[in-house]
Protein backbone atom coordinates (compact mmCIF):
# COMPACT_ATOMS: atom_id res chain seq x y z
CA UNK A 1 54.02 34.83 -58.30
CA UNK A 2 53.47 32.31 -61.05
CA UNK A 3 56.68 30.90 -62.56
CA UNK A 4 57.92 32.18 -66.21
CA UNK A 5 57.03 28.98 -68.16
CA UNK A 6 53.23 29.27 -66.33
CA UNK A 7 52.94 33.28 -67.73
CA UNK A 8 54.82 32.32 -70.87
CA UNK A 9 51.88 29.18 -71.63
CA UNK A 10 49.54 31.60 -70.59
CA UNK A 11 50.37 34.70 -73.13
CA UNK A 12 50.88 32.01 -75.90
CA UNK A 13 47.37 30.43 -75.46
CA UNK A 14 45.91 33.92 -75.20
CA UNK A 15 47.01 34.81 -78.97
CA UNK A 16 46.17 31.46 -80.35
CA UNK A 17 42.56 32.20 -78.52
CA UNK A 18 42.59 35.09 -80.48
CA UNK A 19 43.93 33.84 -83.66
CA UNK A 20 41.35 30.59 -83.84
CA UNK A 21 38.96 32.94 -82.25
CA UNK A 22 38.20 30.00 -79.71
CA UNK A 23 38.13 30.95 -75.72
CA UNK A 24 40.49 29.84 -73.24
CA UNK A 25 39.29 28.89 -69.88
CA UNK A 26 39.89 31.22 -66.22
CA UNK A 27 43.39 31.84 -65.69
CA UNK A 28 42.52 32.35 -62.04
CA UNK A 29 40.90 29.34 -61.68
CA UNK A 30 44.29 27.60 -62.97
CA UNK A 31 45.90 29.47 -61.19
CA UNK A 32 44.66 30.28 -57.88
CA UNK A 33 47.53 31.74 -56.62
CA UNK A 34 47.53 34.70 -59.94
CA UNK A 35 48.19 38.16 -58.90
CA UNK A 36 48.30 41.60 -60.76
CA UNK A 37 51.54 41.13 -61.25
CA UNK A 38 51.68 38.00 -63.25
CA UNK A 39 48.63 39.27 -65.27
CA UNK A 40 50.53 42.69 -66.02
CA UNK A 41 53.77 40.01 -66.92
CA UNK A 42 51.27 38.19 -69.19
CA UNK A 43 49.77 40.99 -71.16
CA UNK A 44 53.69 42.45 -71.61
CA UNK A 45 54.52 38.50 -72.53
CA UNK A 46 52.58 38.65 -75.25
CA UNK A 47 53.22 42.65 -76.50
CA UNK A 48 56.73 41.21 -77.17
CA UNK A 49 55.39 38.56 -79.50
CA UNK A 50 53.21 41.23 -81.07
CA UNK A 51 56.22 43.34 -81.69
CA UNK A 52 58.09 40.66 -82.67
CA UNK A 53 55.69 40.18 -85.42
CA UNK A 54 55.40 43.53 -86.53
CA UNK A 55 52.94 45.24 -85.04
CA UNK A 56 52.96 48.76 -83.45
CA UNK A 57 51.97 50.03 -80.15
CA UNK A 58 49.58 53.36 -80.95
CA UNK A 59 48.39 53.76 -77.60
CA UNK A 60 46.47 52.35 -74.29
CA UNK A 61 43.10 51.70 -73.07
CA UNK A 62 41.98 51.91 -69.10
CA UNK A 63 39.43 50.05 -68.00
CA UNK A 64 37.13 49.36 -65.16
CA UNK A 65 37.20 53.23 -64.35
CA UNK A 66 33.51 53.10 -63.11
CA UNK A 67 32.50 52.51 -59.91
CA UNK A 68 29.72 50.40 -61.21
CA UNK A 69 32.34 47.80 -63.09
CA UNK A 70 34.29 47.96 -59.76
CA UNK A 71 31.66 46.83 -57.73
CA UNK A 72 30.63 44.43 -59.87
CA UNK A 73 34.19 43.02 -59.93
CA UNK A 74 34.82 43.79 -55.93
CA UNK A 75 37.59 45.76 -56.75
CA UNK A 76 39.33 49.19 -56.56
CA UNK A 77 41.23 49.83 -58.97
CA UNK A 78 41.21 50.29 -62.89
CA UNK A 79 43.00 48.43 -65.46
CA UNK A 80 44.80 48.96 -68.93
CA UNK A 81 45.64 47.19 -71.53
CA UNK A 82 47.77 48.07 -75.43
CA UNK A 83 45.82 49.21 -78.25
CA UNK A 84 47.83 47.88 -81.09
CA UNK A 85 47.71 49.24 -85.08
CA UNK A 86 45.68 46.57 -86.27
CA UNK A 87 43.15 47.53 -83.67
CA UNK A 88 42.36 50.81 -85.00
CA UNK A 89 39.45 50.98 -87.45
CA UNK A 90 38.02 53.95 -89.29
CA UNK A 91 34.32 55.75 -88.47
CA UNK A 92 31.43 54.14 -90.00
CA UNK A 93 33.72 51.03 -90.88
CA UNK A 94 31.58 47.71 -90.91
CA UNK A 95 34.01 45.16 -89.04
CA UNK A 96 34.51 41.67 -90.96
CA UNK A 97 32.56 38.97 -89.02
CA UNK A 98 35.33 36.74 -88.54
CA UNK A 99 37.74 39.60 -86.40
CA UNK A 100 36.57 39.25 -82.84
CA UNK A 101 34.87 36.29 -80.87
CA UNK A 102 31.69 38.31 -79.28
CA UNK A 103 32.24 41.88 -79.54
CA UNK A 104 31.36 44.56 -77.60
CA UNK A 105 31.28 48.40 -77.45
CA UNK A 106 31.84 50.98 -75.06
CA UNK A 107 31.90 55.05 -74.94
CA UNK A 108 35.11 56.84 -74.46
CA UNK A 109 37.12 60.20 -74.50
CA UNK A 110 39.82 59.68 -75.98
CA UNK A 111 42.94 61.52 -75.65
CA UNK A 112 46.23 61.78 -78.30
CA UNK A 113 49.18 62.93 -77.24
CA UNK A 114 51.51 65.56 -77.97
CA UNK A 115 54.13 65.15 -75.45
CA UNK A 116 55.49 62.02 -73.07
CA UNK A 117 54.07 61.33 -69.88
CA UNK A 118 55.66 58.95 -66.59
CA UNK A 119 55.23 58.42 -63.50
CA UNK A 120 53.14 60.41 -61.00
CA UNK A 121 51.58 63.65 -62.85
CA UNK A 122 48.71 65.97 -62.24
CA UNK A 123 46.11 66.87 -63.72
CA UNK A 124 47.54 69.44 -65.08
CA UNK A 125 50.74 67.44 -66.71
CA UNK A 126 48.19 65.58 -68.67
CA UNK A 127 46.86 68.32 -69.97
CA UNK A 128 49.21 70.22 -70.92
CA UNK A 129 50.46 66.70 -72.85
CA UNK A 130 47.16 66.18 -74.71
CA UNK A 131 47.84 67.44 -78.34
CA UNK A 132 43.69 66.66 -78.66
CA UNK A 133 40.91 64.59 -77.41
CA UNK A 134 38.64 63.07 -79.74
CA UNK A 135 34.99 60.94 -79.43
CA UNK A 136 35.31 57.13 -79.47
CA UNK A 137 33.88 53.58 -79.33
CA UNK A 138 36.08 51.23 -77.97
CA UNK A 139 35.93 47.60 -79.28
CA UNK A 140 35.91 44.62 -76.68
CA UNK A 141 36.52 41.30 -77.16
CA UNK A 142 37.19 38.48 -74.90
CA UNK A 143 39.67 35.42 -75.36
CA UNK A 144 38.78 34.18 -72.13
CA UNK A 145 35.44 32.69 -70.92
CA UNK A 146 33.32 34.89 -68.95
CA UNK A 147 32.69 31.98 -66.60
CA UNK A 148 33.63 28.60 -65.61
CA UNK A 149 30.89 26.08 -67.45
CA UNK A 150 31.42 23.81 -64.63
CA UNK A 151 32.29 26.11 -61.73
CA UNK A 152 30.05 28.81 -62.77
CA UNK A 153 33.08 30.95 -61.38
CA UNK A 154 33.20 34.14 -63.15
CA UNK A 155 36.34 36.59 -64.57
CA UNK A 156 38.01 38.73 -62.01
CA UNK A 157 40.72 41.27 -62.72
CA UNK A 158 43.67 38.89 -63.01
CA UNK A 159 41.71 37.70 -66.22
CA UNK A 160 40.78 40.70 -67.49
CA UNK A 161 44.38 41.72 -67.27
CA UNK A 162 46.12 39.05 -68.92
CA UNK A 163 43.63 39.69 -71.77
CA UNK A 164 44.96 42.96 -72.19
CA UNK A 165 42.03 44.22 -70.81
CA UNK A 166 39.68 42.74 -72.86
CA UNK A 167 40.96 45.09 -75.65
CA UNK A 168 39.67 44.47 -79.27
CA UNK A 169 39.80 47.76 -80.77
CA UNK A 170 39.13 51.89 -81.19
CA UNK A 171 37.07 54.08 -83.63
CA UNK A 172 38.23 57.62 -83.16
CA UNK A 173 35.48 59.78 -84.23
CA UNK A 174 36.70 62.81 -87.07
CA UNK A 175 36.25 65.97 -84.30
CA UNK A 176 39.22 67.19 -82.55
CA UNK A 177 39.34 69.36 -79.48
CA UNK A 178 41.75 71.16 -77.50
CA UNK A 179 41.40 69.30 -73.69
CA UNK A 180 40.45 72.75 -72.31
CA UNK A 181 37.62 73.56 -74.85
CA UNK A 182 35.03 70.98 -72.86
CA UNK A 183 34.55 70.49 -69.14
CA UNK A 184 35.12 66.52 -70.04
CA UNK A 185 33.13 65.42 -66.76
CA UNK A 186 30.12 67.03 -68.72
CA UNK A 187 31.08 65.34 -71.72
CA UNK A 188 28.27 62.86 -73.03
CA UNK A 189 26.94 60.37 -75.22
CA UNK A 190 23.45 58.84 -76.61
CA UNK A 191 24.44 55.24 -77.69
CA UNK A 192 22.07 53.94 -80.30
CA UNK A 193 21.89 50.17 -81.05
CA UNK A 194 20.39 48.88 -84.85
CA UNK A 195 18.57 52.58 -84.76
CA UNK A 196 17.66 52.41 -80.73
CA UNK A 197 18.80 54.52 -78.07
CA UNK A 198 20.34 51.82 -75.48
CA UNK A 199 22.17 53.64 -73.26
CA UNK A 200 23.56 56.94 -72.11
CA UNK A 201 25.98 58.77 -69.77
CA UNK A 202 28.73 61.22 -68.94
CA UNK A 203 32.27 61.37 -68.55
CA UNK A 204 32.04 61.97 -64.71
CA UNK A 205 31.40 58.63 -64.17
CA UNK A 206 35.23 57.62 -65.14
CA UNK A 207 37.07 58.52 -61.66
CA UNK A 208 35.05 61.53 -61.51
CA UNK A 209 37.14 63.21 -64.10
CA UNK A 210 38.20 61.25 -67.58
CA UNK A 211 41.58 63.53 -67.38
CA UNK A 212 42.52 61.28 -63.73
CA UNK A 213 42.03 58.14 -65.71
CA UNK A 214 45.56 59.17 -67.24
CA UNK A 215 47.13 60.17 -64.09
CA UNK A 216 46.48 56.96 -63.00
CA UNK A 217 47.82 55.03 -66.33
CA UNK A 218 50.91 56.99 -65.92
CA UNK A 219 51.77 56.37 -62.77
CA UNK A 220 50.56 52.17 -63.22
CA UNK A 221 52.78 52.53 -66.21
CA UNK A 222 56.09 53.57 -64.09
CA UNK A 223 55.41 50.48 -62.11
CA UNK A 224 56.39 48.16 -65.33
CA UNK A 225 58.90 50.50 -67.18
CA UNK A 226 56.34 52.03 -69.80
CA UNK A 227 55.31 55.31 -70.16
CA UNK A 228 52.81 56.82 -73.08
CA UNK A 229 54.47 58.38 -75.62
CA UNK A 230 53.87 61.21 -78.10
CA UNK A 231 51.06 60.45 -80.68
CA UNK A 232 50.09 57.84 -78.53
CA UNK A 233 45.87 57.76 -77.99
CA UNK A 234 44.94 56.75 -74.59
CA UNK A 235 40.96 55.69 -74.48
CA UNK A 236 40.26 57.31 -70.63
CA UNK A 237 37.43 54.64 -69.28
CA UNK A 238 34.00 53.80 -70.55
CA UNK A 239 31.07 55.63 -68.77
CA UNK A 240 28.71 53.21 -70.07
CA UNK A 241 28.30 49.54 -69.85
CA UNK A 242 29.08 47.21 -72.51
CA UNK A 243 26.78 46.80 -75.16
CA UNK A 244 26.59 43.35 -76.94
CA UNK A 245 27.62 43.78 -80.46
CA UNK A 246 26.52 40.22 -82.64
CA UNK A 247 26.62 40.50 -86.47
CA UNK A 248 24.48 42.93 -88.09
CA UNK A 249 24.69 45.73 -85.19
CA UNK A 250 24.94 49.01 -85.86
CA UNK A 251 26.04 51.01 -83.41
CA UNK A 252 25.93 55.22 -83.39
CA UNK A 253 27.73 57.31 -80.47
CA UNK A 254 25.81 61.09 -80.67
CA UNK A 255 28.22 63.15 -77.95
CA UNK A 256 26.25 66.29 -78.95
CA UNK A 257 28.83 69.35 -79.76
CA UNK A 258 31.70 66.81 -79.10
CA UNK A 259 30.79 64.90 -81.88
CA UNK A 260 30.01 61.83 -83.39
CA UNK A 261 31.07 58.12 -84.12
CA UNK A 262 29.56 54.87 -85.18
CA UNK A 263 30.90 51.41 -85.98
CA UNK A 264 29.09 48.62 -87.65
CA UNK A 265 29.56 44.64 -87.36
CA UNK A 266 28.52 42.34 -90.30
């Protein structure tokens, strides 16, 4: 376990990263001895500061839900991370060049919600808590380097964590469903880049199911005192992988009958 001044220096030079919009190196390679613990301490280190300044927690992001980001981490388990109110930014929005480092974009379900969840719950629990789920890009941004210029060592989940999960923000799209109306492993998207089909894929490639991405948030959650509260939006796991994003990309999510969303950066 890293000591309190280490995870306090560590959240502080993660928001000036993101503030000067200039990267801070590995964590883990600082810190060899970093575990999931500290990161989690980290990320809540700095959601203090956050809400010290102001800002509101409108829900939570889980990452690293595909088994194709796990094996390219050698891991087995997801992450999360805070979505804050100055992360969320309307369809079709152009984002201001100067907001995030080196953006990138991901397809999600995402789900809002219209009663509490904690701890272990089923399937069924989250369900019947989801008020609506909703298309959505999520925003990523890192304020740590991907890898070591000297090292060539690369990120691993302790980093990841401690950046909140690489979290930079959400565009809901405008469509609203009840959870029940789609089965959500069947649930799709075309991602087109500047005009271009890039990339596609289905919600079954999030733990199988996008609804279990929640059971396991909630039951993570319990582990640090949180739990997702009503109104919250929870952004259930990409099932696509990251798509650059440098200035002048636009970017178009077609989920067919589930809707649409797009996001543009100048």
């Amino acid at each position: 376990m890293l000591a309190q001044s280490d995870i306090d220096a560590a959240a502080a030079a993660l928001l000036t990263a993101e503030e000067t919009r200039q990267q801070i190196g590995l964590l883990s390679l600082k810190h060899p001895d970093i575990t999931l613990d500290d990161a989690y301490e980290i990320q809540s280190a700095q959601m203090a500061q956050k809400l010290a300044q102001g800002r509101e927690i409108i829900g939570w992001k889980i990452g690293l839900t595909s088994k194709v980001m796990q094996d390219a981490l050698g891991i087995t388990t997801p992450d999360s991370g805070v979505i804050y109110d100055d992360m969320d930014f309307a369809d079709g929005c152009t984002v201001p060049a100067d907001r995030f480092i080196q953006p990138r974009i991901e397809a999600e379900i995402a789900f809002v919600m219209k009663s509490p969840l904690e701890g272990k719950v089923t399937r069924e629990d989250v369900l019947a808590a989801t008020d609506f789920v909703a298309p959505a890009i999520e925003i990523l941004d890192t304020r740590i380097l991907r890898a070591d210029p000297q090292t060539g060592k690369t990120r691993v989940i302790f980093d990841t964590v401690s950046d909140n999960a690489a979290n930079g923000g959400i565009v809901l799209g405008p469509q609203r469903h009840a959870p029940e109306a789609f089965d959500l492993r069947w649930v799709g998207a075309i991602l087109s880049k500047n005009d271009e089909v890039v990339s596609t894929g289905l919600g079954a490639a999030v733990l199988n199911d996008p609804v279990m991405g929640i059971v396991w948030l909630s039951e993570r959650m319990s582990q640090y005192g949180q739990r997702i509260e009503v109104g919250q939006v929870v952004l259930a796991g990409s099932f696509i992988a990251p798509i650059e994003c440098p200035s002048g990309t636009r970017i178009e999510a077609d989920y067919g009958p589930f809707g649409t969303v797009s996001v543009n950066f100048e």
